[in-house]
PDB file of N, CA and C in Angstrom:
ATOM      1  N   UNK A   1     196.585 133.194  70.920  1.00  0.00           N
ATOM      2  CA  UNK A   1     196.870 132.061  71.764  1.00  0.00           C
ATOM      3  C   UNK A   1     197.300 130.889  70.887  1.00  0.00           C
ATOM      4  N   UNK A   2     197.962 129.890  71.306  1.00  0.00           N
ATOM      5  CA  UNK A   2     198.375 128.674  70.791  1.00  0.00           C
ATOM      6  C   UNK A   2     197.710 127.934  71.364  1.00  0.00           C
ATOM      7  N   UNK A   3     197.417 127.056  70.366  1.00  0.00           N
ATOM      8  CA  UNK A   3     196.700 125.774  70.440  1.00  0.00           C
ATOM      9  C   UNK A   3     197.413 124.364  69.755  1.00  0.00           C
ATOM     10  N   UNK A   4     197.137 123.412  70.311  1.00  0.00           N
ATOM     11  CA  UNK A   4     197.565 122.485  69.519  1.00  0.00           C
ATOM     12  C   UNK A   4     195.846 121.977  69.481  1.00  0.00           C
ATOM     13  N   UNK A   5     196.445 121.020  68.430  1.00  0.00           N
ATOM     14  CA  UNK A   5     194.618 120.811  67.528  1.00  0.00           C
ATOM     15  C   UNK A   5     194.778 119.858  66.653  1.00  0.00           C
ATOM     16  N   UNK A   6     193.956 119.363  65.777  1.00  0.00           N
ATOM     17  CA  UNK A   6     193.850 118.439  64.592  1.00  0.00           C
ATOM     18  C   UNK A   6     193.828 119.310  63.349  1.00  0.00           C
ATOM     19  N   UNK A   7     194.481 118.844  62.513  1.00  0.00           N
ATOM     20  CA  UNK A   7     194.804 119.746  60.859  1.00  0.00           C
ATOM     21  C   UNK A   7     194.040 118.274  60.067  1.00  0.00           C
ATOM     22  N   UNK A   8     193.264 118.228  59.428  1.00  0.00           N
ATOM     23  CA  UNK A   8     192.806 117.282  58.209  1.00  0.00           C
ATOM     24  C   UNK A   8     193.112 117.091  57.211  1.00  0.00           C
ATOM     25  N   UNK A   9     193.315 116.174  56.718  1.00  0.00           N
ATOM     26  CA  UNK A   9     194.114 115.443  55.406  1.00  0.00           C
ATOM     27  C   UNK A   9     193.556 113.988  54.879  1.00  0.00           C
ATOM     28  N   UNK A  10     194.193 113.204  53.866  1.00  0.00           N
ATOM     29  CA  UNK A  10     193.450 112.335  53.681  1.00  0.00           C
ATOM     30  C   UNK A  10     191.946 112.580  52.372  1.00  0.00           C
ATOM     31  N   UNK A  11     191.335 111.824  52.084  1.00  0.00           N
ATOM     32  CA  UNK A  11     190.502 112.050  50.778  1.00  0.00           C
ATOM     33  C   UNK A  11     189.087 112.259  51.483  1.00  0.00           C
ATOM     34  N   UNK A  12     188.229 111.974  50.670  1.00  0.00           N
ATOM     35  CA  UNK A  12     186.952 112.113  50.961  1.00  0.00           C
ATOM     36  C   UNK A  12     186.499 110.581  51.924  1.00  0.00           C
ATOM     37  N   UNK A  13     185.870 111.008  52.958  1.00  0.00           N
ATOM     38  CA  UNK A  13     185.216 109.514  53.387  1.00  0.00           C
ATOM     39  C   UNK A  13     186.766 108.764  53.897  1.00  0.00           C
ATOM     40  N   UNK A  14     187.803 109.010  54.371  1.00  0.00           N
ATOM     41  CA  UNK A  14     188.941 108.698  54.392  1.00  0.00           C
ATOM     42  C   UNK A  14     189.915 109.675  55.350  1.00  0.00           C
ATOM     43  N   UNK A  15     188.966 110.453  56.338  1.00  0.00           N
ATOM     44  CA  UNK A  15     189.989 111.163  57.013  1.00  0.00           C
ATOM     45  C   UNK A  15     191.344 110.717  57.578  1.00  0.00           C
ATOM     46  N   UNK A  16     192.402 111.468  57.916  1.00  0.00           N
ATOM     47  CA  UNK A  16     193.483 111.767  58.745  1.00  0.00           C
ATOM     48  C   UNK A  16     193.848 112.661  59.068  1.00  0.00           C
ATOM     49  N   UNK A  17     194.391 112.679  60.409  1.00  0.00           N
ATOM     50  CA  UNK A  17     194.256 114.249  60.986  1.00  0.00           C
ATOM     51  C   UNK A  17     196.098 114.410  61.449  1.00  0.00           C
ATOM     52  N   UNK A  18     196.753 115.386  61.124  1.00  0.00           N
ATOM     53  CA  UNK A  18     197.812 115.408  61.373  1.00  0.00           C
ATOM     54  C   UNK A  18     197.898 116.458  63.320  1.00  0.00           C
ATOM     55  N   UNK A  19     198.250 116.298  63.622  1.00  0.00           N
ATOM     56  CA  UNK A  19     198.275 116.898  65.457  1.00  0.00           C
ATOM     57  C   UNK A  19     199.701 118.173  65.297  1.00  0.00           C
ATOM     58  N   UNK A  20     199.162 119.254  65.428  1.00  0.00           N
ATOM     59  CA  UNK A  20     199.855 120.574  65.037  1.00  0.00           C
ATOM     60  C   UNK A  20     199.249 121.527  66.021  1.00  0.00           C
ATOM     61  N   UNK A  21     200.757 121.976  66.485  1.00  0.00           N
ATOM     62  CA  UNK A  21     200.582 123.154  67.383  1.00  0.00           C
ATOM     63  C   UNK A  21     200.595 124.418  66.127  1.00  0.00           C
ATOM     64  N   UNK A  22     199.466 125.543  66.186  1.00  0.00           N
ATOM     65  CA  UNK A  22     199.188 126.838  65.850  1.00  0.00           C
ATOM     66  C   UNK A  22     198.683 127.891  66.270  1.00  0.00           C
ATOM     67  N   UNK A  23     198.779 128.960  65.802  1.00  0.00           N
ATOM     68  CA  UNK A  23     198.070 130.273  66.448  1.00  0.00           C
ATOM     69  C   UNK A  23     196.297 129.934  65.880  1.00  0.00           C
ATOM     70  N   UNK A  24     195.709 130.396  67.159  1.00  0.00           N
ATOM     71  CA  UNK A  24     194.208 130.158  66.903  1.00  0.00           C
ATOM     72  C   UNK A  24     194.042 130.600  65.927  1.00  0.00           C
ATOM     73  N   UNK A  25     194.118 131.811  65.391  1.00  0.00           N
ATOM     74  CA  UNK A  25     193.741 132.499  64.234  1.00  0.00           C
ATOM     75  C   UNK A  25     193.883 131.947  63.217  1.00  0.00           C
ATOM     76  N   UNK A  26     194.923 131.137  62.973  1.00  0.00           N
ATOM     77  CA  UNK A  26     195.190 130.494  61.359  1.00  0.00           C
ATOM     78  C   UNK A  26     194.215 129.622  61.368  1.00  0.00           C
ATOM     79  N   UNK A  27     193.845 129.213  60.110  1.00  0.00           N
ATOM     80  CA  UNK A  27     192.802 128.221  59.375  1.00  0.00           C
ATOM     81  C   UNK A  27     193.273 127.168  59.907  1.00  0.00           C
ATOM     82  N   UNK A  28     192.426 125.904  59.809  1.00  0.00           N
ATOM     83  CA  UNK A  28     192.526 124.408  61.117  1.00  0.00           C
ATOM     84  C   UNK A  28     193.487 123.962  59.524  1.00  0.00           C
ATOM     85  N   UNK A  29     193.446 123.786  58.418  1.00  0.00           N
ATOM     86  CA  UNK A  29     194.402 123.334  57.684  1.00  0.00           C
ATOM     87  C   UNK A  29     195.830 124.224  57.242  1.00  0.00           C
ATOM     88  N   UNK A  30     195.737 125.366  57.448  1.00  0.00           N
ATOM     89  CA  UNK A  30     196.816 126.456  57.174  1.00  0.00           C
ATOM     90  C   UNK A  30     197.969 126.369  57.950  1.00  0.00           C
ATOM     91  N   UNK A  31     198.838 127.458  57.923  1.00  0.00           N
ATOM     92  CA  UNK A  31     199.886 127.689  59.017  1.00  0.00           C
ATOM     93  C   UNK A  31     200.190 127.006  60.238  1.00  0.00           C
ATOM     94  N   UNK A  32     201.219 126.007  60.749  1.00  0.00           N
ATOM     95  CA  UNK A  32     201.212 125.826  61.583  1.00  0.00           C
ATOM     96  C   UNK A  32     202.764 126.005  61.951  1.00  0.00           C
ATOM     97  N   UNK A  33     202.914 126.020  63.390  1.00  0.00           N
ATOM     98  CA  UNK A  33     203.689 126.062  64.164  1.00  0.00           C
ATOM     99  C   UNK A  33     205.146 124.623  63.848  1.00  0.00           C
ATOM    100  N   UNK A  34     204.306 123.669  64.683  1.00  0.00           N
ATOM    101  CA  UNK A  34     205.517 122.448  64.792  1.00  0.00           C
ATOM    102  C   UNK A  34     204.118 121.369  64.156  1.00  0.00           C
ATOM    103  N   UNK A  35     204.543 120.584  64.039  1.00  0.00           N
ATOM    104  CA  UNK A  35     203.488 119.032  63.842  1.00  0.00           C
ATOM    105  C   UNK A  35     204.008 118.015  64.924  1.00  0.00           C
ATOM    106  N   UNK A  36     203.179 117.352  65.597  1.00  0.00           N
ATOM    107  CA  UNK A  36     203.454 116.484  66.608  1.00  0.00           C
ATOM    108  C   UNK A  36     203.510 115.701  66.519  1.00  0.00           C
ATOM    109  N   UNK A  37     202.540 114.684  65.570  1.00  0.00           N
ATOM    110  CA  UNK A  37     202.470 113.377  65.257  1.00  0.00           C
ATOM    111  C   UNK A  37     200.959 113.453  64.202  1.00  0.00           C
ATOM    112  N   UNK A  38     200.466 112.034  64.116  1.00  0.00           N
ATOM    113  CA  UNK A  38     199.203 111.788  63.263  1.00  0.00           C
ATOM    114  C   UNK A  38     198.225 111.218  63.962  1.00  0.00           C
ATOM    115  N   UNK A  39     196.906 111.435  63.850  1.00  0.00           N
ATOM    116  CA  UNK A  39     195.736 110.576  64.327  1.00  0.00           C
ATOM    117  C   UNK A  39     195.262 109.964  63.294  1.00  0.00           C
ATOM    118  N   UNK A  40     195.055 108.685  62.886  1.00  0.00           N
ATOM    119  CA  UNK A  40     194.048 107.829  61.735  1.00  0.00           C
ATOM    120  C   UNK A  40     193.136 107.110  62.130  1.00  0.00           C
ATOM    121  N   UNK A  41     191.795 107.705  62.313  1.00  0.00           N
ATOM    122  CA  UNK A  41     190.675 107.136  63.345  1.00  0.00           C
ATOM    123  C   UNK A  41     190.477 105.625  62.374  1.00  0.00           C
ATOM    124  N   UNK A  42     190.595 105.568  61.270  1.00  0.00           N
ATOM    125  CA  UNK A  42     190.216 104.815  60.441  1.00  0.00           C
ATOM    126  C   UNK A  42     191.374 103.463  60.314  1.00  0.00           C
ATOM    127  N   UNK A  43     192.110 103.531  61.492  1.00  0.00           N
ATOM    128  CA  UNK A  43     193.444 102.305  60.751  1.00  0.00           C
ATOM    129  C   UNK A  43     192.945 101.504  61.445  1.00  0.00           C
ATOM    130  N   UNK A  44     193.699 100.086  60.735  1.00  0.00           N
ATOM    131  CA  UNK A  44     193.003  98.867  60.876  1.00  0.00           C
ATOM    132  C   UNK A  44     193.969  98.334  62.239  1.00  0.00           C
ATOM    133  N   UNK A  45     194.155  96.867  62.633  1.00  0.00           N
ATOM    134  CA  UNK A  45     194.582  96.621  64.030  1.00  0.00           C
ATOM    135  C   UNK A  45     195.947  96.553  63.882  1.00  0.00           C
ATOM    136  N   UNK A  46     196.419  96.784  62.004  1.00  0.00           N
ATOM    137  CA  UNK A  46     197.590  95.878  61.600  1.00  0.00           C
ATOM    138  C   UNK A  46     198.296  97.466  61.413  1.00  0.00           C
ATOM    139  N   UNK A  47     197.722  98.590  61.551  1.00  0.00           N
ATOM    140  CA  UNK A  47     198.361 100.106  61.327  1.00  0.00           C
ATOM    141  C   UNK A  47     198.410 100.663  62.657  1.00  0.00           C
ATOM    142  N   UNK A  48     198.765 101.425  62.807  1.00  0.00           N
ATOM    143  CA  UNK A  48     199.124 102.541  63.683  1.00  0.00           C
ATOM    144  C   UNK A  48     198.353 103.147  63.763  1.00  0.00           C
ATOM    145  N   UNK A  49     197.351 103.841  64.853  1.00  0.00           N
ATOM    146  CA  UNK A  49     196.495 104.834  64.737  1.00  0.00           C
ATOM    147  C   UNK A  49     196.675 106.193  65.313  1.00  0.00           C
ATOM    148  N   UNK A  50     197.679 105.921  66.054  1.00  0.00           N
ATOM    149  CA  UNK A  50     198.077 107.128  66.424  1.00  0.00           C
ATOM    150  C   UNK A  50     199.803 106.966  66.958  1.00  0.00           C
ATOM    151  N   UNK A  51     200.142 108.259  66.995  1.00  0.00           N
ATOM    152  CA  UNK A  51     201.532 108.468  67.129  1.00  0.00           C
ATOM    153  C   UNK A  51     201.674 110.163  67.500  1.00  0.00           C
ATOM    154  N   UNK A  52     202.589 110.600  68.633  1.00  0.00           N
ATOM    155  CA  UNK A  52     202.336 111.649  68.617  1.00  0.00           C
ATOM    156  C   UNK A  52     204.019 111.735  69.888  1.00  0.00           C
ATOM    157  N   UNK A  53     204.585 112.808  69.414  1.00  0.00           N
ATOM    158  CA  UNK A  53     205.976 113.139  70.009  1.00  0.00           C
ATOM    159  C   UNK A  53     205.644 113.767  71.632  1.00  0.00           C
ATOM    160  N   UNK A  54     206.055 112.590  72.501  1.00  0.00           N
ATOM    161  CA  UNK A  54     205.429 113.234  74.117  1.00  0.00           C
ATOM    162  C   UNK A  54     206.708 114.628  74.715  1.00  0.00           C
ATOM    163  N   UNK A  55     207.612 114.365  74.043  1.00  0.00           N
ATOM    164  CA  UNK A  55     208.578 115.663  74.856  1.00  0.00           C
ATOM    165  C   UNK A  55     207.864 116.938  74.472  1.00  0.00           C
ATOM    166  N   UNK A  56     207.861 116.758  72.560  1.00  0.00           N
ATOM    167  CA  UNK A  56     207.308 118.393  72.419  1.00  0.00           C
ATOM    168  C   UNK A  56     206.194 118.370  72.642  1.00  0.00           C
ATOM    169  N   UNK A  57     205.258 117.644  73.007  1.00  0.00           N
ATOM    170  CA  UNK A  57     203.855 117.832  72.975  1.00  0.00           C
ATOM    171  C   UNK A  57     203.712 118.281  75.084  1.00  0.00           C
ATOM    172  N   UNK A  58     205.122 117.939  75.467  1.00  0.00           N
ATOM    173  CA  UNK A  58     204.566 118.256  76.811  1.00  0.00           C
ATOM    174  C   UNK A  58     205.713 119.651  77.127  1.00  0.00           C
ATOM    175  N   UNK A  59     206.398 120.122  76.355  1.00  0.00           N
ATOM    176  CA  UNK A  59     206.976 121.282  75.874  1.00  0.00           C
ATOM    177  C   UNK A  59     206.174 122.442  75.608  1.00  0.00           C
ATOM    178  N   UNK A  60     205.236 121.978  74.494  1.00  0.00           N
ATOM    179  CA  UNK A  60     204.113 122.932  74.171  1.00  0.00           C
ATOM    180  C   UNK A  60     203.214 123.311  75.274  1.00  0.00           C
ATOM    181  N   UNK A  61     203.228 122.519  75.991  1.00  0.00           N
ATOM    182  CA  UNK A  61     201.945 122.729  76.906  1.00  0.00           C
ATOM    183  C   UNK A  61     202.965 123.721  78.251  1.00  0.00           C
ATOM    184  N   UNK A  62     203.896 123.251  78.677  1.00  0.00           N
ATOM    185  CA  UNK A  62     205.036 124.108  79.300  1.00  0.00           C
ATOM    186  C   UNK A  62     204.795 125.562  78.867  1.00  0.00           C
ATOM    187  N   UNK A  63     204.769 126.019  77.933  1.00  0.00           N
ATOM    188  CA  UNK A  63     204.756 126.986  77.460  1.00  0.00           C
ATOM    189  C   UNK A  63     203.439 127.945  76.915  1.00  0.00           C
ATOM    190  N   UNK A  64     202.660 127.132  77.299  1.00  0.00           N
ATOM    191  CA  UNK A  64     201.333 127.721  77.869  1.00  0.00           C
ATOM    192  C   UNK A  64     200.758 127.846  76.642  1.00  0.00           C
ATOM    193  N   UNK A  65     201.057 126.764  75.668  1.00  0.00           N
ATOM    194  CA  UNK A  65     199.612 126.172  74.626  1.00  0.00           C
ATOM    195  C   UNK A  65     198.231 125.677  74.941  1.00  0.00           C
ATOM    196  N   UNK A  66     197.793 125.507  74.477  1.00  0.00           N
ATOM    197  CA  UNK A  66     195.799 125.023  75.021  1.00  0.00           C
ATOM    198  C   UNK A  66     195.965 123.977  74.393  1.00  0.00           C
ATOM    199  N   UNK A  67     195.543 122.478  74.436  1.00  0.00           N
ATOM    200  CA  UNK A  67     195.254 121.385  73.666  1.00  0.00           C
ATOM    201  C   UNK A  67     193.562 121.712  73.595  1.00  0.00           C
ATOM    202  N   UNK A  68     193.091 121.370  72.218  1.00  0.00           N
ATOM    203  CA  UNK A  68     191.607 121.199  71.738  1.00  0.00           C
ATOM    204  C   UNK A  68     191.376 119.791  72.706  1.00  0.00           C
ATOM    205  N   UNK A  69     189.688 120.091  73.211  1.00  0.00           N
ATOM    206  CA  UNK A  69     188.876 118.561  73.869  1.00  0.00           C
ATOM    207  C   UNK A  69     189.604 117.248  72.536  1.00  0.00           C
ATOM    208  N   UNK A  70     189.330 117.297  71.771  1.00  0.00           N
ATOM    209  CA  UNK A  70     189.920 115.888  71.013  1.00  0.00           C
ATOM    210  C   UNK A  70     191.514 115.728  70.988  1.00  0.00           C
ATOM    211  N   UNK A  71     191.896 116.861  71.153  1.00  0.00           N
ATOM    212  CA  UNK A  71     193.791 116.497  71.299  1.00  0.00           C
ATOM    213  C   UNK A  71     193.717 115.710  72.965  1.00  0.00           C
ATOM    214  N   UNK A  72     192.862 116.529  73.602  1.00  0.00           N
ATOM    215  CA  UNK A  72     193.148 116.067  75.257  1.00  0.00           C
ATOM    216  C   UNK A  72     193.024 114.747  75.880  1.00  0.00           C
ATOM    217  N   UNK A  73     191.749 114.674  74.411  1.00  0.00           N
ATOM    218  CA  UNK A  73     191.305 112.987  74.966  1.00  0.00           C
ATOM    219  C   UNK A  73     191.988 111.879  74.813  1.00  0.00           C
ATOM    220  N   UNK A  74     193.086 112.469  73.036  1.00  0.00           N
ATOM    221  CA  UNK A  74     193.523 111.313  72.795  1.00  0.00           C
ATOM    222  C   UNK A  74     194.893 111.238  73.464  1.00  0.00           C
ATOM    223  N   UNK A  75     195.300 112.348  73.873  1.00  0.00           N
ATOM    224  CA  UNK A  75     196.512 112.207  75.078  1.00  0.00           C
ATOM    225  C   UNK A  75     196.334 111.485  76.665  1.00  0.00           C
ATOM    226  N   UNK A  76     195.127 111.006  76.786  1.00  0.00           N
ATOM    227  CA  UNK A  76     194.773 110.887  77.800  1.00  0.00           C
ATOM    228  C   UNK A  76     194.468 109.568  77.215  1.00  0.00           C
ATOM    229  N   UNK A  77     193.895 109.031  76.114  1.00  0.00           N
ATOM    230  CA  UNK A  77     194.188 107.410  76.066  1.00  0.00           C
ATOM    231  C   UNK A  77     196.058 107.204  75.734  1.00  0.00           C
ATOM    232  N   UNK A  78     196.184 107.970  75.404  1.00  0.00           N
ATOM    233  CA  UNK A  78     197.385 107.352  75.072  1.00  0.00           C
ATOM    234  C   UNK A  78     198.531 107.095  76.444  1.00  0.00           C
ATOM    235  N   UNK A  79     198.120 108.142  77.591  1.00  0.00           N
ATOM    236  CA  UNK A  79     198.714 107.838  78.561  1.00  0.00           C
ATOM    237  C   UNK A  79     198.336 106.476  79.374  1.00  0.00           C
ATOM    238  N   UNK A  80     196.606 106.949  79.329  1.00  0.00           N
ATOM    239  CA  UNK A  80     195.998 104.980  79.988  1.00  0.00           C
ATOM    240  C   UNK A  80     195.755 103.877  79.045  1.00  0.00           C
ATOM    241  N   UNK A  81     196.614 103.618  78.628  1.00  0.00           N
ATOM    242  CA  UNK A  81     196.019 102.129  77.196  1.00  0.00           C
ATOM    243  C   UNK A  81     195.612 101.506  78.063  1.00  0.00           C
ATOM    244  N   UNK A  82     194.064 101.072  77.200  1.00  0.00           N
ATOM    245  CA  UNK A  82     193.353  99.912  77.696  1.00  0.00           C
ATOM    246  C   UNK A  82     193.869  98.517  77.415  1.00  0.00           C
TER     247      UNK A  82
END
């Protein structure tokens, strides 16, 4: 099955998560499919914290990918900004 999901990057104490559609089976940092955009839970008000491509990301799902609970949520703020 395909999933889109979070891939991790970034140093110690310093995460970033890059947003990548893959086959479940591959490792959460290994092989992936396409990359969608980035999550940086950690950016300040003056960065970007997230960014993420809505055609392919609603392409992927067309095509009968699974988004992970944390991909879903943050598609779901990103559709309602507070």
């Amino acid at each position: 099955m395909v999933k889109i999901r979070l891939s991790r990057g970034g140093s110690n104490k310093r995460p970033y998560y890059h947003i990548i559609v893959a086959d479940q089976r591959n490792k959460r940092d290994g092989r992936h499919l396409e990359r969608l955009g980035f999550f940086n839970p950690l950016g300040k008000e003056s960065e970007e914290s997230l960014r993420v491509d809505s055609e392919r990301y609603a392409y992927w799902l067309s095509v009968g990918a699974q988004p992970s609970e944390r991909v879903a949520k943050l598609m779901k703020k990103t559709a309602n900004p507070e």
